[in-house]
Structure formats: structure tokens, C-alpha cells
PDB file of N, CA and C in Angstrom:
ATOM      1  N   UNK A   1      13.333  57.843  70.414  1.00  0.00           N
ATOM      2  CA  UNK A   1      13.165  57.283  69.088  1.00  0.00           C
ATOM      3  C   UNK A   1      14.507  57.331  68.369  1.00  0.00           C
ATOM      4  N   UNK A   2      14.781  56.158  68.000  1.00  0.00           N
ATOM      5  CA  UNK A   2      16.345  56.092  67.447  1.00  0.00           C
ATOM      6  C   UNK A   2      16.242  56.007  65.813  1.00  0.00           C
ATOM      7  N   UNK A   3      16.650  57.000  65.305  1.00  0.00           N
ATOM      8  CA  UNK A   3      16.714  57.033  63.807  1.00  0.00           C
ATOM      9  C   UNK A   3      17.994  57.060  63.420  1.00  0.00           C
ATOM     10  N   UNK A   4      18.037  55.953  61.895  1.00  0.00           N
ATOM     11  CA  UNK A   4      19.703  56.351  61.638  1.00  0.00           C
ATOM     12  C   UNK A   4      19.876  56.213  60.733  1.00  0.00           C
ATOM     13  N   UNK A   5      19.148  58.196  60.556  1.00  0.00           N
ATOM     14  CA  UNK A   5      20.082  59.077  59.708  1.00  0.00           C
ATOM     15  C   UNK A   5      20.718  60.374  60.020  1.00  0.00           C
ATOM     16  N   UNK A   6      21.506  60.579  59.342  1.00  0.00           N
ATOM     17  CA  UNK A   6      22.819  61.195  60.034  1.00  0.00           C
ATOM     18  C   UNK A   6      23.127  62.494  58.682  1.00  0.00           C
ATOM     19  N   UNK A   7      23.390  63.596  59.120  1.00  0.00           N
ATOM     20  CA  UNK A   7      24.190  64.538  58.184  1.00  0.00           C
ATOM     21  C   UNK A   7      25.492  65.163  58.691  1.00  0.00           C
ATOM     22  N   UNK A   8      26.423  65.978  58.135  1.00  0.00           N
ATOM     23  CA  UNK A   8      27.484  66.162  58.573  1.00  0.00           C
ATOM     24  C   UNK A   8      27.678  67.838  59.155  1.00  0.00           C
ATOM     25  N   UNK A   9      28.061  67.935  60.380  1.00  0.00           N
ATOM     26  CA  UNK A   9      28.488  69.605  60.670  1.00  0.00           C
ATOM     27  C   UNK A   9      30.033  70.409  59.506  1.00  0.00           C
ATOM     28  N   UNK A  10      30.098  71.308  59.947  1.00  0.00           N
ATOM     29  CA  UNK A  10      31.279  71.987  59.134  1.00  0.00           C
ATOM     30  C   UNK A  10      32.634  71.256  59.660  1.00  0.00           C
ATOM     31  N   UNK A  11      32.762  70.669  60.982  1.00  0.00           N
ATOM     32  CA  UNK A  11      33.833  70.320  61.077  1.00  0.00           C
ATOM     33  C   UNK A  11      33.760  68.703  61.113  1.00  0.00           C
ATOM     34  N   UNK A  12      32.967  68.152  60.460  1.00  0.00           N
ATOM     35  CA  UNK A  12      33.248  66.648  60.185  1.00  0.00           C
ATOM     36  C   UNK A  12      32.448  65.993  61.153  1.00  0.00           C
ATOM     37  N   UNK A  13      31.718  66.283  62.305  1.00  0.00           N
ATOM     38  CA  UNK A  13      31.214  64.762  63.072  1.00  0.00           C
ATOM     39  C   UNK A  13      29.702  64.860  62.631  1.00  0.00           C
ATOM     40  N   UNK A  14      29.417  63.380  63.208  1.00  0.00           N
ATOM     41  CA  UNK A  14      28.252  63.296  62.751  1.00  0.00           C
ATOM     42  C   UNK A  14      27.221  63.786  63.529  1.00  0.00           C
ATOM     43  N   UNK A  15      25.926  64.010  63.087  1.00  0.00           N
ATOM     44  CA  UNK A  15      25.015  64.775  63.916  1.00  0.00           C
ATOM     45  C   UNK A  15      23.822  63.976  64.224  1.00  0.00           C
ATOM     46  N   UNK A  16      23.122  63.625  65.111  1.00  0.00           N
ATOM     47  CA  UNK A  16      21.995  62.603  65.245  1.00  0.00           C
ATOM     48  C   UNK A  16      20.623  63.357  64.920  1.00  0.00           C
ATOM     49  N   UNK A  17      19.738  62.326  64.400  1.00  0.00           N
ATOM     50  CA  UNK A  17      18.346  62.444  64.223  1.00  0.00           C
ATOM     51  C   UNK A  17      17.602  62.893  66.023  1.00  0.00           C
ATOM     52  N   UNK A  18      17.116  64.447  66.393  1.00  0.00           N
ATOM     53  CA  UNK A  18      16.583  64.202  67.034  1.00  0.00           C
ATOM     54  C   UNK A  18      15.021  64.546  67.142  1.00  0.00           C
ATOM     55  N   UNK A  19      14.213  63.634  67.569  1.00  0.00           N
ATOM     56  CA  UNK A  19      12.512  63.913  67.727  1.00  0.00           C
ATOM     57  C   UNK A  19      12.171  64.695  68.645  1.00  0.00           C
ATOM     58  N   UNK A  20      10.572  65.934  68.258  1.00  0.00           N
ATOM     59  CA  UNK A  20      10.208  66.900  69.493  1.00  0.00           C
ATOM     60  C   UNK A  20       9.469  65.612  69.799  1.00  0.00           C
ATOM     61  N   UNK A  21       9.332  65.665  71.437  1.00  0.00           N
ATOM     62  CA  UNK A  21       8.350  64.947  72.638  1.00  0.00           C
ATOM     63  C   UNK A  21       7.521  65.871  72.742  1.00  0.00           C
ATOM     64  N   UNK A  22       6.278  65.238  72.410  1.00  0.00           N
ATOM     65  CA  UNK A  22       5.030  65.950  72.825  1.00  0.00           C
ATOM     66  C   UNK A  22       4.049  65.358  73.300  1.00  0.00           C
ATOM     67  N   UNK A  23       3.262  65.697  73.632  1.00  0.00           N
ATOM     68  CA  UNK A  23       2.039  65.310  74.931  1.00  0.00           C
ATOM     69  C   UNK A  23       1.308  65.067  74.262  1.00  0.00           C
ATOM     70  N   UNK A  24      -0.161  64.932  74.879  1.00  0.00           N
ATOM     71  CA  UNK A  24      -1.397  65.210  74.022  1.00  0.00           C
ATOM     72  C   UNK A  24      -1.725  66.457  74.388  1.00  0.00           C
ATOM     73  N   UNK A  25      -1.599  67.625  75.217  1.00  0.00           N
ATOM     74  CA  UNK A  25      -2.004  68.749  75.338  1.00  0.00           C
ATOM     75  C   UNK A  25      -0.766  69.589  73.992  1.00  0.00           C
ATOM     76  N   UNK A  26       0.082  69.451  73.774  1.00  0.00           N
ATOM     77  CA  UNK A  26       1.337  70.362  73.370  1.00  0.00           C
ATOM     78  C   UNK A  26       1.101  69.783  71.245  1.00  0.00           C
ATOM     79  N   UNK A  27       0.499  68.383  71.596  1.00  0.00           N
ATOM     80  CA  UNK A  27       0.200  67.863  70.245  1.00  0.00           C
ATOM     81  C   UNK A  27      -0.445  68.273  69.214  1.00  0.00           C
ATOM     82  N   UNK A  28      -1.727  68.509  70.051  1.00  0.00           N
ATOM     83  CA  UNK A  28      -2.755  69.319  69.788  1.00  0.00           C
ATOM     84  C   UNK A  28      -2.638  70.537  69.179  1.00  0.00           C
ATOM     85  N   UNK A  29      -1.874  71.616  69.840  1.00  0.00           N
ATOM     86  CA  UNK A  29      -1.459  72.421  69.579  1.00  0.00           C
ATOM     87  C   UNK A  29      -0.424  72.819  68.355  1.00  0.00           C
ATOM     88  N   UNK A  30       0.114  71.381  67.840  1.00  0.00           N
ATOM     89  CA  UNK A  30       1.044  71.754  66.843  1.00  0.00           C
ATOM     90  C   UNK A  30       0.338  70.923  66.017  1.00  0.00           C
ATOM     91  N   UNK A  31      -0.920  70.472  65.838  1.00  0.00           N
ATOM     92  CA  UNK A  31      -1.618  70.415  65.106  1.00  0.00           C
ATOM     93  C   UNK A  31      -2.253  71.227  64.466  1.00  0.00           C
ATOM     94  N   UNK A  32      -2.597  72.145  65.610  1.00  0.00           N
ATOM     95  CA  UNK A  32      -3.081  73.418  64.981  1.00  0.00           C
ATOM     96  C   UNK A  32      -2.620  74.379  64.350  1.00  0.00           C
ATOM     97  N   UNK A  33      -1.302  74.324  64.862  1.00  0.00           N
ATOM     98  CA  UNK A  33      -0.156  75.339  64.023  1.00  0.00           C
ATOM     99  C   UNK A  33      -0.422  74.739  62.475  1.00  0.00           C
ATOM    100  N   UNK A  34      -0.169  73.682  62.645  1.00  0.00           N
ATOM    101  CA  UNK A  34       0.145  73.273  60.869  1.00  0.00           C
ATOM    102  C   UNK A  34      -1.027  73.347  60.476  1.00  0.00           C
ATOM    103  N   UNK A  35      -2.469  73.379  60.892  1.00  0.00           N
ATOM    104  CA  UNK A  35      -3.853  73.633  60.327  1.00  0.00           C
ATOM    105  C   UNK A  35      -3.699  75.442  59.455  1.00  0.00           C
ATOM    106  N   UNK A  36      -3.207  75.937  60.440  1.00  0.00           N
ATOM    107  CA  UNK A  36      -3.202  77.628  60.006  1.00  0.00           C
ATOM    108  C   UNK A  36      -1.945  77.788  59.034  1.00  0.00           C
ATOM    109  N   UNK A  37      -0.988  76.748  58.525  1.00  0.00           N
ATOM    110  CA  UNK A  37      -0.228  76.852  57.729  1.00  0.00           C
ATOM    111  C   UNK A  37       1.230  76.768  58.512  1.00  0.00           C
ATOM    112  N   UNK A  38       1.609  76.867  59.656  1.00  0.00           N
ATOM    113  CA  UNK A  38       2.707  77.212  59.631  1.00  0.00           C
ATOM    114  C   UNK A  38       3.554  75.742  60.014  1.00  0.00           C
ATOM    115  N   UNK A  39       4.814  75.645  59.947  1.00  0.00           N
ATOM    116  CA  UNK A  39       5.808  74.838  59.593  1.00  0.00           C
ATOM    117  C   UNK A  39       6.629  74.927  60.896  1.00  0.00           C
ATOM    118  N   UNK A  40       6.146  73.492  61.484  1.00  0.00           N
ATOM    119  CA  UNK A  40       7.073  73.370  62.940  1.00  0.00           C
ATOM    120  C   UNK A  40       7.889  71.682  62.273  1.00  0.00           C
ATOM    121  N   UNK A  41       9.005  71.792  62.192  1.00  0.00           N
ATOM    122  CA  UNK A  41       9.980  70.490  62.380  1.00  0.00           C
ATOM    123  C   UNK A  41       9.583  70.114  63.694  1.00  0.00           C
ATOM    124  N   UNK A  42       9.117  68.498  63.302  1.00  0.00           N
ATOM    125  CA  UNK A  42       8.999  67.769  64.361  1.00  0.00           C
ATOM    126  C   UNK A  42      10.647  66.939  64.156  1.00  0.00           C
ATOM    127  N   UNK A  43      11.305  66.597  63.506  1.00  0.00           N
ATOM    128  CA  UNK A  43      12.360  65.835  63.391  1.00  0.00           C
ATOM    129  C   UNK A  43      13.387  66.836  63.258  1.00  0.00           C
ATOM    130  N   UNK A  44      14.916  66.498  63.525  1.00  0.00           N
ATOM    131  CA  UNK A  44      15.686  67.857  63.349  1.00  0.00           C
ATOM    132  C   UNK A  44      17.331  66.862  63.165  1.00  0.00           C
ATOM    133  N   UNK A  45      18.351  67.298  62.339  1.00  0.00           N
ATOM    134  CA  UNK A  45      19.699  67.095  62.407  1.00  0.00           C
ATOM    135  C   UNK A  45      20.117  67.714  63.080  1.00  0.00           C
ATOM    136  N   UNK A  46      20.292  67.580  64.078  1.00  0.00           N
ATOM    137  CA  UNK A  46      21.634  68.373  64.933  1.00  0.00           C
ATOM    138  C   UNK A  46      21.674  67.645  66.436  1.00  0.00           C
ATOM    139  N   UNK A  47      23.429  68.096  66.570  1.00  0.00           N
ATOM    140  CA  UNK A  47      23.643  68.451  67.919  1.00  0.00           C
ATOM    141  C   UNK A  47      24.225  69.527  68.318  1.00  0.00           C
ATOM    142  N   UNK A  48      24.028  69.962  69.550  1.00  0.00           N
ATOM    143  CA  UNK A  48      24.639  71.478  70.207  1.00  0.00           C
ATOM    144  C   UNK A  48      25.959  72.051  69.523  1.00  0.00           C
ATOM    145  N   UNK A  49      25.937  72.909  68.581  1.00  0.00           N
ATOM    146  CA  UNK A  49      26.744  73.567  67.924  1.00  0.00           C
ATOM    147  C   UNK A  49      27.925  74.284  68.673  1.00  0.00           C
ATOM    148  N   UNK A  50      28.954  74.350  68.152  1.00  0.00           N
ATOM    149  CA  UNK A  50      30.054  74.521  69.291  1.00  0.00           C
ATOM    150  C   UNK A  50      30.754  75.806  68.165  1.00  0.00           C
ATOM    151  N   UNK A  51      31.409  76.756  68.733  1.00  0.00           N
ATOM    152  CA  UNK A  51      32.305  77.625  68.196  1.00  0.00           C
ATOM    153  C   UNK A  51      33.503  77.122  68.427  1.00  0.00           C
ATOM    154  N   UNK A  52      34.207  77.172  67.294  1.00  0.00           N
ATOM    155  CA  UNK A  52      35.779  76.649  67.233  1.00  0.00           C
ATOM    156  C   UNK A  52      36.651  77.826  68.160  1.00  0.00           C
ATOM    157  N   UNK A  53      37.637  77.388  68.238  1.00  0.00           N
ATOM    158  CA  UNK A  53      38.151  78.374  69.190  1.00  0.00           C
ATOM    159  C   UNK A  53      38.690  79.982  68.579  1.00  0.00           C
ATOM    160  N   UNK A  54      38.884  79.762  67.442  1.00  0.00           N
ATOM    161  CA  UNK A  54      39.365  80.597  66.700  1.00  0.00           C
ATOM    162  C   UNK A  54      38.459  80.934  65.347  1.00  0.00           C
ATOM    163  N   UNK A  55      37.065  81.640  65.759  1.00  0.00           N
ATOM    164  CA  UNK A  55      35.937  81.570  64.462  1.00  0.00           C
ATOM    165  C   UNK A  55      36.918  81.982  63.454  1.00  0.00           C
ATOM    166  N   UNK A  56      37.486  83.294  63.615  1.00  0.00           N
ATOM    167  CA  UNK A  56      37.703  83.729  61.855  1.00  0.00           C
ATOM    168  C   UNK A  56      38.850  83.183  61.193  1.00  0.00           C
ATOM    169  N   UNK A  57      38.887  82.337  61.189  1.00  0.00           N
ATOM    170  CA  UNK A  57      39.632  80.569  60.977  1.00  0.00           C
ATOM    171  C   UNK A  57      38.773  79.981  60.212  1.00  0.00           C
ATOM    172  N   UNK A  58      36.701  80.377  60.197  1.00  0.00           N
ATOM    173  CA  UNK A  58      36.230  79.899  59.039  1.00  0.00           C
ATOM    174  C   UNK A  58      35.952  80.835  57.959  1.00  0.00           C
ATOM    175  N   UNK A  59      35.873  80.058  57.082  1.00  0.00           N
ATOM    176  CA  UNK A  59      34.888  80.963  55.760  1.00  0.00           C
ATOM    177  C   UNK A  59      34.345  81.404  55.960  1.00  0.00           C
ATOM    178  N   UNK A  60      34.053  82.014  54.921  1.00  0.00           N
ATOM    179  CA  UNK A  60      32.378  82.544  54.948  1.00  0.00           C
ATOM    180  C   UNK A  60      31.384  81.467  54.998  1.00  0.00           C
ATOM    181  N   UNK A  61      31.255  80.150  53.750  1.00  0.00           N
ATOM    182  CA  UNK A  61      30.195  79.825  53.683  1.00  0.00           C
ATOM    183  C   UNK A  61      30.007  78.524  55.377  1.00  0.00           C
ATOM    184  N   UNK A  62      31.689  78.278  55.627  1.00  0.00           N
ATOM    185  CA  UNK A  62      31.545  77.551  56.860  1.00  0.00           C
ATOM    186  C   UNK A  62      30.949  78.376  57.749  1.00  0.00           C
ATOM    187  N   UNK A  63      30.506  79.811  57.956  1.00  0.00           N
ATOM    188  CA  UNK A  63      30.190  80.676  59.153  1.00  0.00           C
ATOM    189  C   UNK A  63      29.017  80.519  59.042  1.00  0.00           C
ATOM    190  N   UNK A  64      28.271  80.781  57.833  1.00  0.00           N
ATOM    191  CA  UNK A  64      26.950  80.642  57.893  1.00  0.00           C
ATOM    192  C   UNK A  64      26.426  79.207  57.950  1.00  0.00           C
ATOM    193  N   UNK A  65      27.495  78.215  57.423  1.00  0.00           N
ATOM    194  CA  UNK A  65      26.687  76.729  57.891  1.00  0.00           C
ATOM    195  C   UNK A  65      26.277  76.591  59.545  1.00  0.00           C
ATOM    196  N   UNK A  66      27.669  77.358  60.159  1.00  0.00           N
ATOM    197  CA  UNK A  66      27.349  77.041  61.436  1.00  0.00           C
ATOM    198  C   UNK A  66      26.287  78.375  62.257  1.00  0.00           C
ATOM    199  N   UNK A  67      26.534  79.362  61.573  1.00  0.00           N
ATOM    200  CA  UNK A  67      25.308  79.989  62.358  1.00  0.00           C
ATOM    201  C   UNK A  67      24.202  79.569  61.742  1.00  0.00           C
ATOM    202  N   UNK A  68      24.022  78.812  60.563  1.00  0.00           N
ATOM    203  CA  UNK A  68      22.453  78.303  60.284  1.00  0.00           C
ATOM    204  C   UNK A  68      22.163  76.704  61.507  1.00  0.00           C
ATOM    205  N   UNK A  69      23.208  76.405  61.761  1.00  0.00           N
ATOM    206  CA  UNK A  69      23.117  75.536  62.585  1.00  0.00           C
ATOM    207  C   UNK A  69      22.628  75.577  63.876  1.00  0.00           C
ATOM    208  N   UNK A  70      23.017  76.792  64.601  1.00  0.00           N
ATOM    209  CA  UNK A  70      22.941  77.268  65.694  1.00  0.00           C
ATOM    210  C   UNK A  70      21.362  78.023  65.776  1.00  0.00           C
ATOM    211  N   UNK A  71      21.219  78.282  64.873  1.00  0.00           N
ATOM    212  CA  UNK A  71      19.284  78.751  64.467  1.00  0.00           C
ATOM    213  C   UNK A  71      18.946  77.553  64.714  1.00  0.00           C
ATOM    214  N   UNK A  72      19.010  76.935  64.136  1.00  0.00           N
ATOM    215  CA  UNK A  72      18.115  75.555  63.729  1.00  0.00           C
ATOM    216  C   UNK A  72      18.340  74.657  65.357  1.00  0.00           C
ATOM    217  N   UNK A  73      19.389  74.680  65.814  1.00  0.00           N
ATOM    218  CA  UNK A  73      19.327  73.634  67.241  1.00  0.00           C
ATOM    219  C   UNK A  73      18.331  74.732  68.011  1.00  0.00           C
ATOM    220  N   UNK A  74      18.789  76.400  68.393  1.00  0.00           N
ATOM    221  CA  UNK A  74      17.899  77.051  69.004  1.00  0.00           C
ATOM    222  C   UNK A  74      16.191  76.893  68.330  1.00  0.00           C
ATOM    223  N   UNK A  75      16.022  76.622  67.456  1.00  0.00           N
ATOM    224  CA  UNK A  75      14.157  76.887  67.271  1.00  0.00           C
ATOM    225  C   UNK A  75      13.775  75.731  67.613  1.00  0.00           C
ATOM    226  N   UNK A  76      14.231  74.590  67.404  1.00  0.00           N
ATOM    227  CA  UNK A  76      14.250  73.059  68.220  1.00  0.00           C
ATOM    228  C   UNK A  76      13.895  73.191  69.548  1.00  0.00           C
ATOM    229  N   UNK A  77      15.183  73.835  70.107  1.00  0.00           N
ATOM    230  CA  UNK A  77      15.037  73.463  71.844  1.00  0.00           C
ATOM    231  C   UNK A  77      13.991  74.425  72.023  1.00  0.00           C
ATOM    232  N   UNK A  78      13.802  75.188  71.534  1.00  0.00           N
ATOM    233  CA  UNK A  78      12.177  76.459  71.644  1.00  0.00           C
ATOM    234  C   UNK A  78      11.630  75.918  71.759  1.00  0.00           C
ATOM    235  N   UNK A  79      11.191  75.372  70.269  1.00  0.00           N
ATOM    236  CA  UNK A  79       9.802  74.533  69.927  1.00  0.00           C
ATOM    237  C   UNK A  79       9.772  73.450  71.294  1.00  0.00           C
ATOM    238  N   UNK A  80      10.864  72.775  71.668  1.00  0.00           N
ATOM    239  CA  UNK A  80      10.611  71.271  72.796  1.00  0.00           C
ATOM    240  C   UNK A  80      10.139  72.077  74.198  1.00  0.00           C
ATOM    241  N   UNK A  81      10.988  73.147  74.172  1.00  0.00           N
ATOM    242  CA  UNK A  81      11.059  74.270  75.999  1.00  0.00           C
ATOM    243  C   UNK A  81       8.904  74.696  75.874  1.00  0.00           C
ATOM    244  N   UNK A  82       8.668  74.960  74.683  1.00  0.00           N
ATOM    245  CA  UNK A  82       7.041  75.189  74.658  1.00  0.00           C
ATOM    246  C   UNK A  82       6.151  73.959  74.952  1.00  0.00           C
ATOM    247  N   UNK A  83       6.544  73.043  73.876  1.00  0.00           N
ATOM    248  CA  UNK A  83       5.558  71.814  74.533  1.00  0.00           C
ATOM    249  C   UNK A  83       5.667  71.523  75.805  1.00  0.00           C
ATOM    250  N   UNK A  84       7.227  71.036  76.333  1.00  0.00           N
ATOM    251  CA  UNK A  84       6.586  70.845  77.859  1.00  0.00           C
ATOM    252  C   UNK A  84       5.941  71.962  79.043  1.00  0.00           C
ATOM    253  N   UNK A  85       6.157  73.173  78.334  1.00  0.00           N
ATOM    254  CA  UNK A  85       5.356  74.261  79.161  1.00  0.00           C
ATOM    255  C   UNK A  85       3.849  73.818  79.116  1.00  0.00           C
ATOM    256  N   UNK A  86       3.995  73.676  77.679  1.00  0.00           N
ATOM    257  CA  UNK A  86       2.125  73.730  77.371  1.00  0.00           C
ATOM    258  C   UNK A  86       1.628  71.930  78.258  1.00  0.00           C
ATOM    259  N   UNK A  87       2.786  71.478  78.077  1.00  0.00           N
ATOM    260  CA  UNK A  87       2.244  69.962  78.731  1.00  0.00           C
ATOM    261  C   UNK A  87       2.033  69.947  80.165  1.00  0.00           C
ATOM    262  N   UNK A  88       2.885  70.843  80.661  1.00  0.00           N
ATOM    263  CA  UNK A  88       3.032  70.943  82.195  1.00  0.00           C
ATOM    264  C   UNK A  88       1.734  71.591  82.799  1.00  0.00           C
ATOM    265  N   UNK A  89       0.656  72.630  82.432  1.00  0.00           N
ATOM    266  CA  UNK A  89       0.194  73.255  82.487  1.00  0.00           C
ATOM    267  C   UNK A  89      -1.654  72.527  82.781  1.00  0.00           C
TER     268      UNK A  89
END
């Protein structure tokens, strides 16, 4: 699914819209999550976050953009690594 919108990382490139793939078994299931309240991003800004070669070269608030970045791509590829478990199954 090609979406185009775009936000920016700490060091300037752009980052793509990407969608979780889900099944109808894994669907289901994150249906249910959001029935009991909880909050799964199906859509996400990012791509694979990279450490500069020289971190303490950033800020502070650039450190935490990029370790909030690096959360956010990891609970993504979680959330996608579960559905196709649960799809495979």
C-alpha cells in the first residue's frame, strides 16, 4: 500500500508510510486488542533507524528523537513478526 505521506528523521531524509499486513487470523486478533482498549498502530513513519557514527555528536533532544525512533520501528516489526506468527499457525 503506497501512501504519500512522509515525515522527517533527525538527520534530514525522508521516511515512508509503512502498513502492518495482516491476515484474517492475525486481524481478528487486533481487533480484539482494540476491543479491550489497547492501541496497536496499524500505519507507522519510519524506516530502519541508523546510529551516526559518532552518537555523542547529537543532542540531547536529537538522541531521544532517534531513540524514540528506534522504539517505534522495533514495536512495528513486533507487532508485523506476531501477525505472521499468528497467521502462520
Amino acid at each position: 500500500m503506497a501512501v504519500d505521506c512522509y515525515a522527517k528523521d533527525v538527520r534530514g531524509t525522508k521516511m515512508s508510510k509503512s502498513s502492518l499486513i495482516a491476515d484474517v487470523v492475525s486481524s481478528n486478533a487486533l481487533s480484539t486488542l482494540k476491543e479491550q482498549g489497547f492501541i496497536v498502530d496499524l500505519e507507522a513513519d519510519l524506516d530502519r533507524p541508523s546510529l551516526p557514527r559518532n552518537i555523542t555528536e547529537l543532542g540531547d533532544e536529537d538522541l531521544m528523537e532517534l531513540y524514540t525512533q528506534f522504539v517505534a520501528y522495533s514495536d512495528f516489526i513486533n507487532t508485523q513478526l506476531s501477525c505472521a506468527i499468528i497467521d502462520e499457525k
